[in-house]
PDB file of N, CA and C in Angstrom:
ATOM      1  N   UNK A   1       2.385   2.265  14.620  1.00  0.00           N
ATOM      2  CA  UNK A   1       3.783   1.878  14.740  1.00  0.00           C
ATOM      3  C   UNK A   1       3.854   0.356  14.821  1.00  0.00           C
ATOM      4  N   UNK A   2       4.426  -0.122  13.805  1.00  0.00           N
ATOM      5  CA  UNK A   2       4.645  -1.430  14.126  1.00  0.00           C
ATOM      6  C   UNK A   2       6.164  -2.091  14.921  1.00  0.00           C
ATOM      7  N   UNK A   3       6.235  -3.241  15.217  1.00  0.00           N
ATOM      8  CA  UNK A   3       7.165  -3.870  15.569  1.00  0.00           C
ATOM      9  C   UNK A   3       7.511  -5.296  15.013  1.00  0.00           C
ATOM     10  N   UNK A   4       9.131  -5.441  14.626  1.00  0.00           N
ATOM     11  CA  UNK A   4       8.931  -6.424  13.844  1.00  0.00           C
ATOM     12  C   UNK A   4       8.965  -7.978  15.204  1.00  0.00           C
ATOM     13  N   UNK A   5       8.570  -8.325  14.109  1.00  0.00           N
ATOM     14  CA  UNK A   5       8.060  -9.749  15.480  1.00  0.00           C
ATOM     15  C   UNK A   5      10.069 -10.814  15.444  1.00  0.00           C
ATOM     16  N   UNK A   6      10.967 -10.615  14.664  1.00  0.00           N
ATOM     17  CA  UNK A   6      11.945 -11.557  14.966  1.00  0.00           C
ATOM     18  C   UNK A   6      12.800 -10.631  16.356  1.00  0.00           C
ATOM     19  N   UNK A   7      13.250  -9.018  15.993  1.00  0.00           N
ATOM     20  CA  UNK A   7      14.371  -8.675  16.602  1.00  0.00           C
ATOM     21  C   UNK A   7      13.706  -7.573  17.357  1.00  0.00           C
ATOM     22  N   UNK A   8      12.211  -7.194  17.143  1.00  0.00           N
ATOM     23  CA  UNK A   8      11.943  -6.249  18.042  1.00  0.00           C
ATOM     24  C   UNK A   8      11.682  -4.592  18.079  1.00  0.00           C
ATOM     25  N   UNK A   9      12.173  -4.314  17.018  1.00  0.00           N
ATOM     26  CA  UNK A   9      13.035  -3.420  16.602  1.00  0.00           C
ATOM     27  C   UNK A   9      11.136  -2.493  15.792  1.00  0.00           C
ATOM     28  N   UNK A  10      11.146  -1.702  16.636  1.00  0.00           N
ATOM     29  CA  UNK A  10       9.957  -0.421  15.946  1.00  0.00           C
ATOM     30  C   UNK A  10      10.288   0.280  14.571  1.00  0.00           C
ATOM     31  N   UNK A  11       9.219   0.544  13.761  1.00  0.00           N
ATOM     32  CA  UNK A  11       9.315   1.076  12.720  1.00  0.00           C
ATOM     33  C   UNK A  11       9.408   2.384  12.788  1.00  0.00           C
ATOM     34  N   UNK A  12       9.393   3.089  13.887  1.00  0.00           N
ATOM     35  CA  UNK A  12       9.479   4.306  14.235  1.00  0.00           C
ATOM     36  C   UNK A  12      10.957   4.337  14.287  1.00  0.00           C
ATOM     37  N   UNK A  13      11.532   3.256  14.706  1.00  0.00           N
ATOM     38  CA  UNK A  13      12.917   3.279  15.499  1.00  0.00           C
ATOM     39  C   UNK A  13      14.070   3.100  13.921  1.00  0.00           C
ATOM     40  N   UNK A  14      13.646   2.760  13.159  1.00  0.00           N
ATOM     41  CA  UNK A  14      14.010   2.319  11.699  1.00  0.00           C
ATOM     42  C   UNK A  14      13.902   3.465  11.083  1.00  0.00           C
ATOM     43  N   UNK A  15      12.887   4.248  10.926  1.00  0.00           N
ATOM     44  CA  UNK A  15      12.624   5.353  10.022  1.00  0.00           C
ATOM     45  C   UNK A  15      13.907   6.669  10.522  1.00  0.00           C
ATOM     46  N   UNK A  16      13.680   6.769  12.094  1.00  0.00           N
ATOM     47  CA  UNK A  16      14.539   7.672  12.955  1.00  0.00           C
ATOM     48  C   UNK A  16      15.777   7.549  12.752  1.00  0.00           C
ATOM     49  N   UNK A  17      16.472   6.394  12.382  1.00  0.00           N
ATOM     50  CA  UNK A  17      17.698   6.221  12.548  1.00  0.00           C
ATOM     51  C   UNK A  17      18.485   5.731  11.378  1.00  0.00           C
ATOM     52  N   UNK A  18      17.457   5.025  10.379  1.00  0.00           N
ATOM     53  CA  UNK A  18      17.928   4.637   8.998  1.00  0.00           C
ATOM     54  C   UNK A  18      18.379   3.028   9.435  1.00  0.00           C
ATOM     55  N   UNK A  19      18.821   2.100  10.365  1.00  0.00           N
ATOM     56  CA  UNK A  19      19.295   0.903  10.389  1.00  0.00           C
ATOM     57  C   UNK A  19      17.829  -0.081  11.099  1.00  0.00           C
ATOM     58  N   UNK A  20      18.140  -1.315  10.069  1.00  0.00           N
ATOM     59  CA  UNK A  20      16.893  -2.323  10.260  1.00  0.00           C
ATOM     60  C   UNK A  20      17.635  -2.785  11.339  1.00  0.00           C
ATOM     61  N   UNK A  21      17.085  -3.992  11.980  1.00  0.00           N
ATOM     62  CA  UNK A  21      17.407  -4.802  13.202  1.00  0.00           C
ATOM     63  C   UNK A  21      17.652  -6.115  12.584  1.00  0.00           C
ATOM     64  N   UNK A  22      17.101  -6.060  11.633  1.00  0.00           N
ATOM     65  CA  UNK A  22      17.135  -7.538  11.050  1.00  0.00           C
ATOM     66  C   UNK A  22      16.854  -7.564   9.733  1.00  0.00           C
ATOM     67  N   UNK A  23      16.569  -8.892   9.215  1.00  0.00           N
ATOM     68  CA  UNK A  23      16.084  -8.875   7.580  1.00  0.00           C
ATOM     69  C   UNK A  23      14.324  -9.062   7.675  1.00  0.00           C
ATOM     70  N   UNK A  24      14.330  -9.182   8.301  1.00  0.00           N
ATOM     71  CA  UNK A  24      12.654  -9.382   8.835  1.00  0.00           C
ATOM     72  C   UNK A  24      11.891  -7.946   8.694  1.00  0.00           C
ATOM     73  N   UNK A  25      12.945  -7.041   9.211  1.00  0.00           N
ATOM     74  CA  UNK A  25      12.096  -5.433   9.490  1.00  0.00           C
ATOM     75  C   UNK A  25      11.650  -4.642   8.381  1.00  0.00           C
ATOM     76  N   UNK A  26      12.152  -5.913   7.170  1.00  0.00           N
ATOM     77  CA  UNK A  26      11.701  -4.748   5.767  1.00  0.00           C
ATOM     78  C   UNK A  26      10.567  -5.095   5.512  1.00  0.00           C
ATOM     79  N   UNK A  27      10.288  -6.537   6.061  1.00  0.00           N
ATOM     80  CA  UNK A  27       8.220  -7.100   5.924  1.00  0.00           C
ATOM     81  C   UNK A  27       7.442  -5.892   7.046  1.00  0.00           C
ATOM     82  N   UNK A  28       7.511  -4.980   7.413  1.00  0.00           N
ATOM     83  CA  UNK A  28       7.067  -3.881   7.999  1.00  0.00           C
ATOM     84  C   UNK A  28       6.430  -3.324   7.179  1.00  0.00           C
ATOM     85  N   UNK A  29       5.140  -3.095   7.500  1.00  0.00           N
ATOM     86  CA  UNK A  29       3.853  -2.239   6.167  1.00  0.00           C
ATOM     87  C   UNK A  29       4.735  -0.855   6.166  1.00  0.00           C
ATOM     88  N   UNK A  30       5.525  -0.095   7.086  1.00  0.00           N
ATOM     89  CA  UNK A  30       6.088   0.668   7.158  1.00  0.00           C
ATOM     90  C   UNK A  30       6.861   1.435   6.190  1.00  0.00           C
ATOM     91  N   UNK A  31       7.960   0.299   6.523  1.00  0.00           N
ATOM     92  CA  UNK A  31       8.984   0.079   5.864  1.00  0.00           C
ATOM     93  C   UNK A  31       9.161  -0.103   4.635  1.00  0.00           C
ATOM     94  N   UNK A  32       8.604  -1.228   4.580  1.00  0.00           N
ATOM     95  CA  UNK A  32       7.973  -1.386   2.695  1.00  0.00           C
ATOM     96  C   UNK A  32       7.772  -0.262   2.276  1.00  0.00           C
ATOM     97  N   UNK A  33       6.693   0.466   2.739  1.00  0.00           N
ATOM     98  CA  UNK A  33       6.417   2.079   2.138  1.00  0.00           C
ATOM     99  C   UNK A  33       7.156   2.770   1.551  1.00  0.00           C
ATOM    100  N   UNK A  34       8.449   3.084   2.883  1.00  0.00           N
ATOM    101  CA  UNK A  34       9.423   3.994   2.885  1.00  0.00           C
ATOM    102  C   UNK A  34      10.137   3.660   1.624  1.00  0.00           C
ATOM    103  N   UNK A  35      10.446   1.915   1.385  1.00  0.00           N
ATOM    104  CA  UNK A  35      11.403   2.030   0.582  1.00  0.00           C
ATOM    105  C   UNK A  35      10.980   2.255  -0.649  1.00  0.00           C
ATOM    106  N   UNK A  36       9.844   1.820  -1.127  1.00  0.00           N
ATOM    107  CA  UNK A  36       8.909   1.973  -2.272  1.00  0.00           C
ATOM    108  C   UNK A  36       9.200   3.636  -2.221  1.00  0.00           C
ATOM    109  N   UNK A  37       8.576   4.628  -1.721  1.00  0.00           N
ATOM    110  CA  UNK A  37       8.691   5.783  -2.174  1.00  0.00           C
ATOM    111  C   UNK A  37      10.477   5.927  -2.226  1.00  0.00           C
ATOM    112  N   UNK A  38      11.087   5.799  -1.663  1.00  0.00           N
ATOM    113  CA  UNK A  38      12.959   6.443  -2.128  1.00  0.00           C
ATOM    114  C   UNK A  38      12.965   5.547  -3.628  1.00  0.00           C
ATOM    115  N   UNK A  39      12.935   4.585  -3.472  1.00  0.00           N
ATOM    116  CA  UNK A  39      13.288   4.193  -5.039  1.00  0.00           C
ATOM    117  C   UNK A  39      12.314   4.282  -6.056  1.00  0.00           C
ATOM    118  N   UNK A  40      11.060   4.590  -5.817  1.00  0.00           N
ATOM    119  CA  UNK A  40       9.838   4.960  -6.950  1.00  0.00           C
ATOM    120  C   UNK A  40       9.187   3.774  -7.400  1.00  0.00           C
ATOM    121  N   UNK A  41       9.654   2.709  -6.988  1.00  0.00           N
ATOM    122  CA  UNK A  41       8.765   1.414  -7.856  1.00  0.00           C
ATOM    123  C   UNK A  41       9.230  -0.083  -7.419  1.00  0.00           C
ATOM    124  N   UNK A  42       8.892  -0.686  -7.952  1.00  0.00           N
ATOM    125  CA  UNK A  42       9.563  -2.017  -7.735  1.00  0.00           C
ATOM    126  C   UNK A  42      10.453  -2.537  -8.764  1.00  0.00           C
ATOM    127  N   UNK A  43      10.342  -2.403  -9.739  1.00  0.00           N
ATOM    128  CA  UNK A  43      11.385  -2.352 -10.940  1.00  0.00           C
ATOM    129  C   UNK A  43      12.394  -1.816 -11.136  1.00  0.00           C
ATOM    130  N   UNK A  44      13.592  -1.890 -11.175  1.00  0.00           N
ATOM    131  CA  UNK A  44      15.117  -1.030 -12.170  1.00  0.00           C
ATOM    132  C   UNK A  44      14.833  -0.943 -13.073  1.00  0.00           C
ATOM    133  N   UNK A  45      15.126   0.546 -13.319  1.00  0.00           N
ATOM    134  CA  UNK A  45      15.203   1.409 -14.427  1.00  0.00           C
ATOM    135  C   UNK A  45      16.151   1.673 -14.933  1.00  0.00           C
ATOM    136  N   UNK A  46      16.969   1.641 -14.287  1.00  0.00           N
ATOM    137  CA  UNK A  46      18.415   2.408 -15.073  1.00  0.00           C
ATOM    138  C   UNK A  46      19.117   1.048 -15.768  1.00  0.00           C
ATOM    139  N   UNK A  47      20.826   1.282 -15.864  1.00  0.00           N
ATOM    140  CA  UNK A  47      21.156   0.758 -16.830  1.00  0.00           C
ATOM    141  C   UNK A  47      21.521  -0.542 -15.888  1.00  0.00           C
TER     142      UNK A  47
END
């Protein structure tokens, strides 16, 4: 479980609830993950 170092805010506590604490909480090895798998990639695909 990480914690982000500006607002504090657990990656457990992010995943559970869906809201970051900050703009910082998306540099979370976590987080990053999460969002990588919902959107599939790092690129747009669509139109």
């Amino acid at each position: 479980m990480s914690k982000c170092s500006k607002c504090g805010t657990t990656s457990e506590e992010i995943l559970e609830t869906g809201f970051v604490g900050c703009e910082k909480c998306y540099e979370l090895p976590e987080i990053r993950e999460a969002i990588f798998k919902l959107h599939g990639g790092k690129t747009h695909k669509g139109e």
